[in-house]
Protein backbone atom coordinates (compact mmCIF):
# COMPACT_ATOMS: atom_id res chain seq x y z
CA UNK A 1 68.23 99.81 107.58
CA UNK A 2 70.78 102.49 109.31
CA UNK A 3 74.54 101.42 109.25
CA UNK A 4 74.04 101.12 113.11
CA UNK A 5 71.23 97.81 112.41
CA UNK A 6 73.55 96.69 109.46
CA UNK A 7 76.65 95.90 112.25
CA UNK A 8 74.57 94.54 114.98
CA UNK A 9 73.22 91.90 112.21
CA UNK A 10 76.92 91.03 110.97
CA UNK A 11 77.63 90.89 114.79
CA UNK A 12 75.19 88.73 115.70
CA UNK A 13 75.38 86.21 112.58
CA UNK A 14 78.88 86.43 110.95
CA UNK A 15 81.36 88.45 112.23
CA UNK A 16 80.18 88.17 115.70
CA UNK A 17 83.50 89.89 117.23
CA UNK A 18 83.09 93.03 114.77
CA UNK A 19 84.21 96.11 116.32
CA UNK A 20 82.52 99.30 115.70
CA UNK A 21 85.38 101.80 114.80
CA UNK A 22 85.64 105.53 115.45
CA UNK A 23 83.94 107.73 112.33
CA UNK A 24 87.11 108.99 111.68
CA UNK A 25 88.91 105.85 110.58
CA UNK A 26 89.19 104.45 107.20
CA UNK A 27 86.77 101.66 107.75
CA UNK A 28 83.79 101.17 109.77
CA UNK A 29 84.31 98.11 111.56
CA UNK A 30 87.34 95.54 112.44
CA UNK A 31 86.91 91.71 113.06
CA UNK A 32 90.26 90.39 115.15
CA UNK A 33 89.16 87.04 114.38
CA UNK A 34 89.10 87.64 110.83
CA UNK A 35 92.29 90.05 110.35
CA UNK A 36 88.96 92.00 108.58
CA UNK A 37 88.13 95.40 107.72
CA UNK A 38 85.02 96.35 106.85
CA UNK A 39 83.01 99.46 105.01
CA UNK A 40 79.40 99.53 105.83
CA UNK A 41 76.87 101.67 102.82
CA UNK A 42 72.83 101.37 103.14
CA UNK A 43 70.55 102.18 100.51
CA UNK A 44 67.26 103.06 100.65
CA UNK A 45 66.38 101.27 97.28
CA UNK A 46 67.95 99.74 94.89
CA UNK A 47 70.91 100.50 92.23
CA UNK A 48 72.56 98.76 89.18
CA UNK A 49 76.22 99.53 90.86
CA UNK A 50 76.12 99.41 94.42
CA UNK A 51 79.52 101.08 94.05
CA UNK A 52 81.91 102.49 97.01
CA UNK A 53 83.45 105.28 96.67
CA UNK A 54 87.02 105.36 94.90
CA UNK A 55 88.26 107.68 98.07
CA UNK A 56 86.91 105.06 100.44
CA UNK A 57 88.24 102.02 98.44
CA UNK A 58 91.87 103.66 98.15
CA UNK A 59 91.79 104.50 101.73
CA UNK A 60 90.84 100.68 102.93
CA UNK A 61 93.26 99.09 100.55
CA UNK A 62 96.28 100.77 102.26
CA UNK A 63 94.95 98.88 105.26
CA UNK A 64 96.77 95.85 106.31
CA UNK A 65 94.80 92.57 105.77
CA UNK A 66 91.31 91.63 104.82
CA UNK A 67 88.77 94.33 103.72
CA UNK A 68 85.07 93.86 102.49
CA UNK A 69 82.41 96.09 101.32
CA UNK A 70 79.10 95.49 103.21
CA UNK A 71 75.99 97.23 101.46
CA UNK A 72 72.53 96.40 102.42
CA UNK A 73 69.78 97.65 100.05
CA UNK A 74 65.62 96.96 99.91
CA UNK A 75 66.35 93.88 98.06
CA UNK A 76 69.37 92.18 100.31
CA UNK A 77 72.66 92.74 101.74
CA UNK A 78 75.30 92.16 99.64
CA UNK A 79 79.07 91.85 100.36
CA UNK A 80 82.68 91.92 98.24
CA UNK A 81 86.19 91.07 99.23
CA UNK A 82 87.87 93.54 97.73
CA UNK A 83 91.16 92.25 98.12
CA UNK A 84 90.07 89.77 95.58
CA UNK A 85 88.43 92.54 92.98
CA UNK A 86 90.90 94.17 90.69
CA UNK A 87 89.12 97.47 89.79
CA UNK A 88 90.67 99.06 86.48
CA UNK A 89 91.09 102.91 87.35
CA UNK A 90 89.31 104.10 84.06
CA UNK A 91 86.14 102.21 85.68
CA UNK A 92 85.93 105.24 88.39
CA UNK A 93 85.51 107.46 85.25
């Protein structure tokens, strides 16, 4: 799955007013409805830590409300609200 399939399935399931945003904003797609932004990863395979990137993360939590990390992998799609995910900053290390 390409980032591209990975919105039109949150649009047409979950998030169905998702907004693709331009590549050079933080995130990769806002949800009006939801006050939500979202940052989109796929993985060709499978990982232990389907981590995002600390750059990335730093950059969406300046954001102004919601934010989740969507990552779809060979095994699922998995999601976080990462307003709700206190990441200690010796874990990036």
């Amino acid at each position: 799955m390409v980032e591209k399939e990975l919105l039109e399935l949150i649009q047409t399931s979950i998030i169905t007013d998702a907004v693709k945003l331009d590549e050079h904003h933080e995130a990769d797609f806002y949800s009006e409805k939801f006050d939500l932004y979202g940052e989109l990863k796929c993985v060709n395979g499978w990982y232990p830590r389907l981590m995002i990137e600390k750059k990335k993360y730093d950059e969406l939590m300046l954001l102004p409300g919601k934010k989740r990390y969507i990552c779809s992998t060979t095994r699922g799609v998995y999601s976080w609200d990462l307003n709700k995910i206190v990441i200690p900053d010796d874990w990036w290390k």
